[in-house]
Protein backbone atom coordinates (compact mmCIF):
# COMPACT_ATOMS: atom_id res chain seq x y z
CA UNK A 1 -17.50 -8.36 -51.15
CA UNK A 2 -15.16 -7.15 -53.66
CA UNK A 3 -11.64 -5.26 -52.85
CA UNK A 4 -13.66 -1.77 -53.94
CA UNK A 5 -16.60 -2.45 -51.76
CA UNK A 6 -14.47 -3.33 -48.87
CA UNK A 7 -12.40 -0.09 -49.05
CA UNK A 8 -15.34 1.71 -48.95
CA UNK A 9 -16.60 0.14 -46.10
CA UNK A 10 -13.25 0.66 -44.03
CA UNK A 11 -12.91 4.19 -45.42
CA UNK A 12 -16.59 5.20 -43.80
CA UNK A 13 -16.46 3.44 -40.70
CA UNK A 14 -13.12 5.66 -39.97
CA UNK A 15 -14.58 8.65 -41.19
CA UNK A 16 -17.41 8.16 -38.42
CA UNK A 17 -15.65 6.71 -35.72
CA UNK A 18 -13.17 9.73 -36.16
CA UNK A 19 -16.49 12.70 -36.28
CA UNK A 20 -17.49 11.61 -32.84
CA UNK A 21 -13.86 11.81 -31.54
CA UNK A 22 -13.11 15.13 -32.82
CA UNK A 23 -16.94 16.79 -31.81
CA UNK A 24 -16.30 15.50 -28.31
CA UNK A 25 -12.88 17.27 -28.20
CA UNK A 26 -14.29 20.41 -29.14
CA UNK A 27 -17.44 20.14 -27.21
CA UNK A 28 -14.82 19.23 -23.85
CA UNK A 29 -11.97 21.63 -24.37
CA UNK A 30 -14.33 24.73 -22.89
CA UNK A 31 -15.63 22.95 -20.49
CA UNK A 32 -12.14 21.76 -19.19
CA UNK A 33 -11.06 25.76 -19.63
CA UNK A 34 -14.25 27.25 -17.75
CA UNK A 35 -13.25 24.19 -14.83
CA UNK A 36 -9.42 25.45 -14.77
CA UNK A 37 -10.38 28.78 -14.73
CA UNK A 38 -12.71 27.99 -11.83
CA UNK A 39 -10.15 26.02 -9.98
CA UNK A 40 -7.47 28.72 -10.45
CA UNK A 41 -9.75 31.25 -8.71
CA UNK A 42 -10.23 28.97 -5.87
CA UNK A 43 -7.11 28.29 -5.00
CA UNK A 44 -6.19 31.86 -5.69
CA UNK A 45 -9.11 32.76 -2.75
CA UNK A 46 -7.83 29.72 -0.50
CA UNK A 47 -4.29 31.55 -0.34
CA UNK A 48 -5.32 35.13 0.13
CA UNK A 49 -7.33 33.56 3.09
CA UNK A 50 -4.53 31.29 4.22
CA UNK A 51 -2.42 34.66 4.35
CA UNK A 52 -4.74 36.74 5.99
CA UNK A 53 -7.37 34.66 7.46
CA UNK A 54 -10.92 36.54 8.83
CA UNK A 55 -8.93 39.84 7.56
CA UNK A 56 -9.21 38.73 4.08
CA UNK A 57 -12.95 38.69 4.68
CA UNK A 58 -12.88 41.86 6.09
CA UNK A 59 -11.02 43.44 3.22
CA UNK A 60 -12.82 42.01 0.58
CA UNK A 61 -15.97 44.24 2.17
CA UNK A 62 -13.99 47.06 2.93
CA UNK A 63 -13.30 47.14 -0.91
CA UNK A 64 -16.95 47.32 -1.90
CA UNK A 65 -17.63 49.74 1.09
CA UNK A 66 -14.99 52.15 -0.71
CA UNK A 67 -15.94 52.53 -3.68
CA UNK A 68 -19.83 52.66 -2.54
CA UNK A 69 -19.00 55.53 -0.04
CA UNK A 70 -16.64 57.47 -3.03
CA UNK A 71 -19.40 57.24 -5.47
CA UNK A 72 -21.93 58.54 -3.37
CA UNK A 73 -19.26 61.53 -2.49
CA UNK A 74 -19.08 62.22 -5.53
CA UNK A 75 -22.74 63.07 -5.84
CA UNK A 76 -22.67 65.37 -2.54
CA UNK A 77 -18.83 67.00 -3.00
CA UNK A 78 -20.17 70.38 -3.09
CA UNK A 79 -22.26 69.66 -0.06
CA UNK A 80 -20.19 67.15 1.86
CA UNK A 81 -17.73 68.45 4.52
CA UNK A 82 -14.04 68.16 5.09
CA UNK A 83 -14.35 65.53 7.78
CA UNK A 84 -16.45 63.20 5.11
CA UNK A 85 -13.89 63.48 3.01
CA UNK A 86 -11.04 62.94 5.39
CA UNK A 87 -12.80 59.79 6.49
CA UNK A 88 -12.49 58.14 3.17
CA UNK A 89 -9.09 59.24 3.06
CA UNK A 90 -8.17 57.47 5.87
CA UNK A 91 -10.11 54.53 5.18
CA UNK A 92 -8.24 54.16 1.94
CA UNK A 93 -5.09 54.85 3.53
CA UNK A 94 -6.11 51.56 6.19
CA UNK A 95 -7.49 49.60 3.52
CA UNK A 96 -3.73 50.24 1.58
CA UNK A 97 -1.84 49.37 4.24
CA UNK A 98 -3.93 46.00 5.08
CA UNK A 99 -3.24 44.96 1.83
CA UNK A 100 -0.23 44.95 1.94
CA UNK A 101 0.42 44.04 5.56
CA UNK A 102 1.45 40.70 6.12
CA UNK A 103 -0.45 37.76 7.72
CA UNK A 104 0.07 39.06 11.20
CA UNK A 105 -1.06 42.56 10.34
CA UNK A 106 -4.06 41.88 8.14
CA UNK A 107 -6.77 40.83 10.68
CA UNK A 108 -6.28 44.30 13.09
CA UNK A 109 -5.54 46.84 9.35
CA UNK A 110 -8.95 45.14 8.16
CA UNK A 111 -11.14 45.40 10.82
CA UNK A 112 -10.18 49.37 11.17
CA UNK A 113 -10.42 50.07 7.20
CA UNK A 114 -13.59 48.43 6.93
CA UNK A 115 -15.24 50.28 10.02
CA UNK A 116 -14.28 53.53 8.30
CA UNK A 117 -15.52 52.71 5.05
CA UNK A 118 -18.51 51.59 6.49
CA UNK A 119 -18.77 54.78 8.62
CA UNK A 120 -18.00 56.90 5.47
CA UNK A 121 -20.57 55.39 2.99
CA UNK A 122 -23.19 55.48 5.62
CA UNK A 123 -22.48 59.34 6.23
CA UNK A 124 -22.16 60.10 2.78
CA UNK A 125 -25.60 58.46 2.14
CA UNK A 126 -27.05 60.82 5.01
CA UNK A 127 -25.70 63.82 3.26
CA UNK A 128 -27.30 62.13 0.19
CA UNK A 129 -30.40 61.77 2.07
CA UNK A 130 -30.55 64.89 3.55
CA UNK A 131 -30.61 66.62 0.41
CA UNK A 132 -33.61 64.75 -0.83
CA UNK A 133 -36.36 67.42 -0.28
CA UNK A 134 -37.57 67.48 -3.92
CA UNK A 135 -38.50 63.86 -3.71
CA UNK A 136 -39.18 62.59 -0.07
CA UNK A 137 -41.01 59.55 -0.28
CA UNK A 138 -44.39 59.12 2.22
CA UNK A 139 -44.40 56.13 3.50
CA UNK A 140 -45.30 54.04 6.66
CA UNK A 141 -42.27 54.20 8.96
CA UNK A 142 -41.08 50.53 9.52
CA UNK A 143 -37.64 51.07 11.19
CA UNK A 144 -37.42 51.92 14.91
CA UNK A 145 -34.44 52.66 16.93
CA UNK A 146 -34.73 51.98 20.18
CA UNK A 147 -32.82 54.17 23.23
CA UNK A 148 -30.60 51.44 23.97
CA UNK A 149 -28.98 51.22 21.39
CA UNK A 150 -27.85 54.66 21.47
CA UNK A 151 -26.60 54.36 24.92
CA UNK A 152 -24.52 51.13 23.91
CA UNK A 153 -22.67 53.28 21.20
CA UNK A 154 -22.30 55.57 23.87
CA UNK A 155 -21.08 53.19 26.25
CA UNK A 156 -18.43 51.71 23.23
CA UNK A 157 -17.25 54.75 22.30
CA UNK A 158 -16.53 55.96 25.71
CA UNK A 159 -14.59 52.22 26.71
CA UNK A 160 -12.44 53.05 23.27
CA UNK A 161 -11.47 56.18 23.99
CA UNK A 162 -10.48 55.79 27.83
CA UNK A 163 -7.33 55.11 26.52
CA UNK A 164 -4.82 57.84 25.17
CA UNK A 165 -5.57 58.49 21.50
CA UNK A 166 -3.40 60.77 19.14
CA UNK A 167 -4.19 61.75 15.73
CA UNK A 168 -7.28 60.36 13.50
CA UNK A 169 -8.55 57.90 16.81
CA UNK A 170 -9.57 61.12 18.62
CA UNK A 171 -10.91 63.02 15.65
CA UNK A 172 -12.95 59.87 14.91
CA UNK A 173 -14.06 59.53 18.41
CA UNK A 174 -15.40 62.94 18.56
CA UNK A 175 -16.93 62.38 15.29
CA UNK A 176 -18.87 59.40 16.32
CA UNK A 177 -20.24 61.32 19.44
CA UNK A 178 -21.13 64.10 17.15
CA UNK A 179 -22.99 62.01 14.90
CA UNK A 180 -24.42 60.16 17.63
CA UNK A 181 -26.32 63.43 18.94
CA UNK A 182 -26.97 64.35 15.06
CA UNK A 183 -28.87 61.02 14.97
CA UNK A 184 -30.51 61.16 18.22
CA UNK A 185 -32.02 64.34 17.47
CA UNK A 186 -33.29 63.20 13.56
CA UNK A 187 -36.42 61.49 14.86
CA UNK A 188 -38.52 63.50 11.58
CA UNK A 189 -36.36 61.69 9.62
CA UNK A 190 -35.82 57.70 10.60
CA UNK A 191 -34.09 56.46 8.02
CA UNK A 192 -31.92 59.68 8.30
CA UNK A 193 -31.18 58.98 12.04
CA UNK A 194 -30.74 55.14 11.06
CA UNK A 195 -27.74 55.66 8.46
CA UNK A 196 -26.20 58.29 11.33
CA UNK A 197 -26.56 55.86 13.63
CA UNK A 198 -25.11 53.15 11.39
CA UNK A 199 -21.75 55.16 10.61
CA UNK A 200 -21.38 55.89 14.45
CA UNK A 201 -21.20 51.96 14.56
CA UNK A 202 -18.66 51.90 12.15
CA UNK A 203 -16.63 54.31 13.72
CA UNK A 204 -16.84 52.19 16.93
CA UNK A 205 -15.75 49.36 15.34
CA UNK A 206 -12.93 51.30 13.53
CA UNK A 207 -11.67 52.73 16.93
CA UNK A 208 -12.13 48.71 18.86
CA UNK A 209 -9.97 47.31 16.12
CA UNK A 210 -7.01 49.67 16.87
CA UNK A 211 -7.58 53.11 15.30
């Protein structure tokens, strides 16, 4: 093979061997940026749990609960009374101070913040509910809530509050029993009665953790 010929051949086999080289870079670098990113997040998660522990949990569904319940409160505001609105308040107020409470603080700020979310997005949605006349949908009744249940909230809610309360913890206290009644007595509406029912819980739940 001449000098030329041999060039040539030298000259193409780097020109292919580098192709491959340089595709695979590009075809790698995302993929090695997506699996950072991914690992980043992770360890990001790993410490906010480290710090916080179950309360981290807890706060992550508080979060979502919040901004469910203010939405919804924003479609009833004209309707919706001062204690819904209060109860948000409050919860954001708990959900603030759990986040930035330190590890020791977390678990008990969490717990509280997310029961009053909870108990404020399930009230506002029976305000939403309850306002529904123009479009009521007829259909076979499928949820049931039995008597015992109501008498454990009862039960809960009277355990909480044996101790002395000042401030929101007896407001919310007499809220749950209020709402308790309010659900009791909604039996022509179940699923009415059911999200009552379900922000009494959260109330409970608030008050247990510390209110």
């Amino acid at each position: 093979m001449s000098k030329r010929g041999e060039s040539a051949v030298k000259k193409h086999a780097k020109k292919a061997a580098k192709h491959p080289a340089k595709k695979a870079s590009k075809k790698a670098a995302p993929h090695a940026k997506k699996a950072a990113k991914h690992t980043k997040r992770d360890s990001v998660k790993a410490a906010r749990l480290e710090r916080g522990g179950k309360g981290s949990a807890d706060l992550e569904k508080a979060f979502h609960h919040l901004h469910r319940a203010a939405a919804v409160i924003s479609l009833v505001e004209q309707d919706s009374g001062s204690d819904l609105r209060m109860l948000l308040l409050q919860g954001i107020e708990g959900y603030s101070f759990a986040s930035r409470a330190g590890a020791r603080d977390v678990a008990a700020g969490a717990r509280s913040a997310l029961g009053l979310l909870r108990a404020a997005e399930h009230l506002a949605m029976a305000g939403l509910y309850s306002a529904r006349e123009k479009y009521h949908p007829t259909v076979e009744v499928s949820v049931t809530l039995d008597d015992d249940g109501f008498e454990a909230l009862r039960s809960r809610l009277s355990k909480v509050t044996a101790k002395e309360r000042k401030g929101y913890g007896s407001r919310a206290q007499a809220m749950g029993l209020e709402l308790l009644k309010r659900s009791e007595g909604a039996d022509h509406d179940p699923h009415l009665a059911w999200e009552l029912r379900m922000a009494v819980e959260g109330l409970c739940s608030a008050l247990e953790a510390g209110l």
